[in-house]
C-alpha atoms as a PDB file:
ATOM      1  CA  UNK A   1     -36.385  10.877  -4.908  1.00  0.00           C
ATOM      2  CA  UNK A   2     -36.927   7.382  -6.044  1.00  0.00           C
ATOM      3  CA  UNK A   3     -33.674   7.358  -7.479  1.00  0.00           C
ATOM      4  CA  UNK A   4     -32.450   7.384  -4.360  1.00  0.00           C
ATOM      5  CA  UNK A   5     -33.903   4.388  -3.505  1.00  0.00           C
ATOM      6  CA  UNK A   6     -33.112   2.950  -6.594  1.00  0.00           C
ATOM      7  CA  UNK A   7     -29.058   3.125  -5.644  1.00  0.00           C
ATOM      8  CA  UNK A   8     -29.096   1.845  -2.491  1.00  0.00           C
ATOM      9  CA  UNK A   9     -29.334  -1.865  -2.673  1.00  0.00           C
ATOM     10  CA  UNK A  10     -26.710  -1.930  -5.821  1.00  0.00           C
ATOM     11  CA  UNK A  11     -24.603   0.391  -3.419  1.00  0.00           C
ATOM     12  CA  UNK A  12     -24.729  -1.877  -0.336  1.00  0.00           C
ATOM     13  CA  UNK A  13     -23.680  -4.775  -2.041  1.00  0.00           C
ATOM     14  CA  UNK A  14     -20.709  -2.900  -3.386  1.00  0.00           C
ATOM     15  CA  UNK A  15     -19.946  -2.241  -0.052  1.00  0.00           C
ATOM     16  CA  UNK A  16     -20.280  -5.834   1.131  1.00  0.00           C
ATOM     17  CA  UNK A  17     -18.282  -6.568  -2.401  1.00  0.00           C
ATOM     18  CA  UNK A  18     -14.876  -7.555  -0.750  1.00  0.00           C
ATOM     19  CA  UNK A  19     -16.489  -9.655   1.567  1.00  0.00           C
ATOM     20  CA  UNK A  20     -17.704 -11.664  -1.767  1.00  0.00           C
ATOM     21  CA  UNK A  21     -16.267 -15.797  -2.437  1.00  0.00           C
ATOM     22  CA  UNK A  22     -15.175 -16.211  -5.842  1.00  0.00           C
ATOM     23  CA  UNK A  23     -18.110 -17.988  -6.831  1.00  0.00           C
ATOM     24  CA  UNK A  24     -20.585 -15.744  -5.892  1.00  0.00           C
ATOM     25  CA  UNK A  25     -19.874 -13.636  -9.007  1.00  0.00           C
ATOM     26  CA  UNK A  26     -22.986 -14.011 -10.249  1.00  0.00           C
ATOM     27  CA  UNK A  27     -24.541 -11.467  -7.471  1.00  0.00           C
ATOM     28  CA  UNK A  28     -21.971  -9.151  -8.397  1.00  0.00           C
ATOM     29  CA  UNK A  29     -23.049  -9.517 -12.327  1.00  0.00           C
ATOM     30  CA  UNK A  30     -26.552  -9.121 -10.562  1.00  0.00           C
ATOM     31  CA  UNK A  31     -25.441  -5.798  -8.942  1.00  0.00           C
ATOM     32  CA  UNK A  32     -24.208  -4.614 -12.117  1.00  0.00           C
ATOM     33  CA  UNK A  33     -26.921  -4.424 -13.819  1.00  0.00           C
ATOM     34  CA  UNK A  34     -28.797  -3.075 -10.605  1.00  0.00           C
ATOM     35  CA  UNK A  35     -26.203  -0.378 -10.849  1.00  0.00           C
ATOM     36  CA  UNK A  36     -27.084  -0.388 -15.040  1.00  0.00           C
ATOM     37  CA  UNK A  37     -30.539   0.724 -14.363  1.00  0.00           C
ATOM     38  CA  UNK A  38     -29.788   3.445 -11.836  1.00  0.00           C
ATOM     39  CA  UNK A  39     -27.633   4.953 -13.761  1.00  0.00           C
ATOM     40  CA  UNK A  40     -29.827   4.990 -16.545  1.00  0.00           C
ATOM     41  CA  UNK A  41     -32.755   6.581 -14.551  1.00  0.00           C
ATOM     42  CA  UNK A  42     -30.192   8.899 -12.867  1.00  0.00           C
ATOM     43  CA  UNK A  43     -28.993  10.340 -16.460  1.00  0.00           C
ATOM     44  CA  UNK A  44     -32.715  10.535 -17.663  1.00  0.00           C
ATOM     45  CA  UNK A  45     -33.712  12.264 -14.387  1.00  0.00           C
ATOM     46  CA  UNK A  46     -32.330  15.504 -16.096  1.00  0.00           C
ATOM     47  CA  UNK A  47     -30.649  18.456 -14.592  1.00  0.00           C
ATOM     48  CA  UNK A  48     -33.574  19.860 -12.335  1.00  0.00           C
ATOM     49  CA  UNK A  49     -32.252  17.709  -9.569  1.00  0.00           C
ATOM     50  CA  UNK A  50     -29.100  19.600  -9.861  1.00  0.00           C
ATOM     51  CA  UNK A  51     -25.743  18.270  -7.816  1.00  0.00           C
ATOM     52  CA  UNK A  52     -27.272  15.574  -5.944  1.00  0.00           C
ATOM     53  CA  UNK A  53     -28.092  14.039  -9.476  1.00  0.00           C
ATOM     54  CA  UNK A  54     -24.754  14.660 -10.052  1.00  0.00           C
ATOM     55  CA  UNK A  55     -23.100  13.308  -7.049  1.00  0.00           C
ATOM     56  CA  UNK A  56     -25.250  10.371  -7.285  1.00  0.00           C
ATOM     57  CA  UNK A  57     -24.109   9.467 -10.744  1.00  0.00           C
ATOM     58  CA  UNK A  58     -20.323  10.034  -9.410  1.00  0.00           C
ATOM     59  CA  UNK A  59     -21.246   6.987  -6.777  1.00  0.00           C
ATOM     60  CA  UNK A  60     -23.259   4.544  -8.994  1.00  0.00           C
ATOM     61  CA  UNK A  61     -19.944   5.093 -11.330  1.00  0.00           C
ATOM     62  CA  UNK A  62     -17.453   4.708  -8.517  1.00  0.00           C
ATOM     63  CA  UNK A  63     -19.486   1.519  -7.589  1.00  0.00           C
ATOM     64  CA  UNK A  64     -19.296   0.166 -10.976  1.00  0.00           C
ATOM     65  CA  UNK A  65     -15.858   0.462 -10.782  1.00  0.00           C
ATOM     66  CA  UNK A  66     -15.312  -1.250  -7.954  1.00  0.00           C
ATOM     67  CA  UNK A  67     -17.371  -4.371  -8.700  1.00  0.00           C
ATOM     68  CA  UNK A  68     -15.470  -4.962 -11.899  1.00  0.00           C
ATOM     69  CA  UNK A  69     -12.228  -4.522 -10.009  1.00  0.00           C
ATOM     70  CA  UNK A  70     -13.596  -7.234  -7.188  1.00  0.00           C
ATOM     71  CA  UNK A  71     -14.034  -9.364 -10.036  1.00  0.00           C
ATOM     72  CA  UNK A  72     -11.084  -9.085 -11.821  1.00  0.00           C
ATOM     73  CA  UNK A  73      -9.728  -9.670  -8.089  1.00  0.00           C
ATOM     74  CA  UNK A  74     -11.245 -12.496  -7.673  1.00  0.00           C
ATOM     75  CA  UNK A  75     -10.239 -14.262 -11.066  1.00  0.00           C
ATOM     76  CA  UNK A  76      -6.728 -13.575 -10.043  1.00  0.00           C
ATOM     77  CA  UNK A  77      -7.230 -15.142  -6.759  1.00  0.00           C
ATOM     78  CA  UNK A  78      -9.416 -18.040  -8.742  1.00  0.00           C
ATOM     79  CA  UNK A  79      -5.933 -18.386 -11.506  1.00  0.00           C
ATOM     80  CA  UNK A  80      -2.940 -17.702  -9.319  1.00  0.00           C
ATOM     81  CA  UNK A  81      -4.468 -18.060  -5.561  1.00  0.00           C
ATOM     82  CA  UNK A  82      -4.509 -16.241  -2.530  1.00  0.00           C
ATOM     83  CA  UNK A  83      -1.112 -15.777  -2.166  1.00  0.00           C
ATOM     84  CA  UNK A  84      -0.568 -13.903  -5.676  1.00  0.00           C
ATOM     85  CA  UNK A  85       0.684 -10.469  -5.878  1.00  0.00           C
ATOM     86  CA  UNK A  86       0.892  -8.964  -9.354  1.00  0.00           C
ATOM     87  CA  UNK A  87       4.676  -8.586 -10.440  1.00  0.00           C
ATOM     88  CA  UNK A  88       5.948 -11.605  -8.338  1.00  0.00           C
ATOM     89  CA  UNK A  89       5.871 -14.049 -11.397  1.00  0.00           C
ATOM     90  CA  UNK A  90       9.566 -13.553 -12.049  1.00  0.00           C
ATOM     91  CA  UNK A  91      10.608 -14.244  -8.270  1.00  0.00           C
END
């Protein structure tokens, strides 16, 4: 089960992502590729793990997922500012 331990740190900070200043992207880019490796090691792990391999790799994705859209977040905030909400450029 080292794969196991091998999500969790990537996984916390995705937690912690929202909680994340603008310029601390780079720890984001950092848990990325944390989140690169596990899922990696998860998909060579095989099938004899069965569905917690599979749920695993469902939550490494999800937390991919969510760091890009904390950075895309953030370089909206970083463009427009705080304030921004998408569809309010017309108003």
């Amino acid at each position: 089960m080292s794969w196991v331990r091998l999500i969790a740190l990537p996984v916390a900070l995705v937690l912690a992502a929202p909680a994340f200043a603008a310029e601390q992207d780079g720890e984001l880019k950092a848990a990325q590729a944390e989140l690169r490796l596990a899922l990696e090691s998860l998909q060579a792990a095989g099938r004899a793990y069965g569905e917690a391999r599979n749920e695993a790799l469902v939550h490494v994705k999800r937390a991919m997922r969510e760091i890009r859209l904390g950075m895309l977040d953030a370089a909206v905030e970083r463009e427009h500012g705080p304030q921004y909400r998408h569809g309010d450029e017309g108003r």
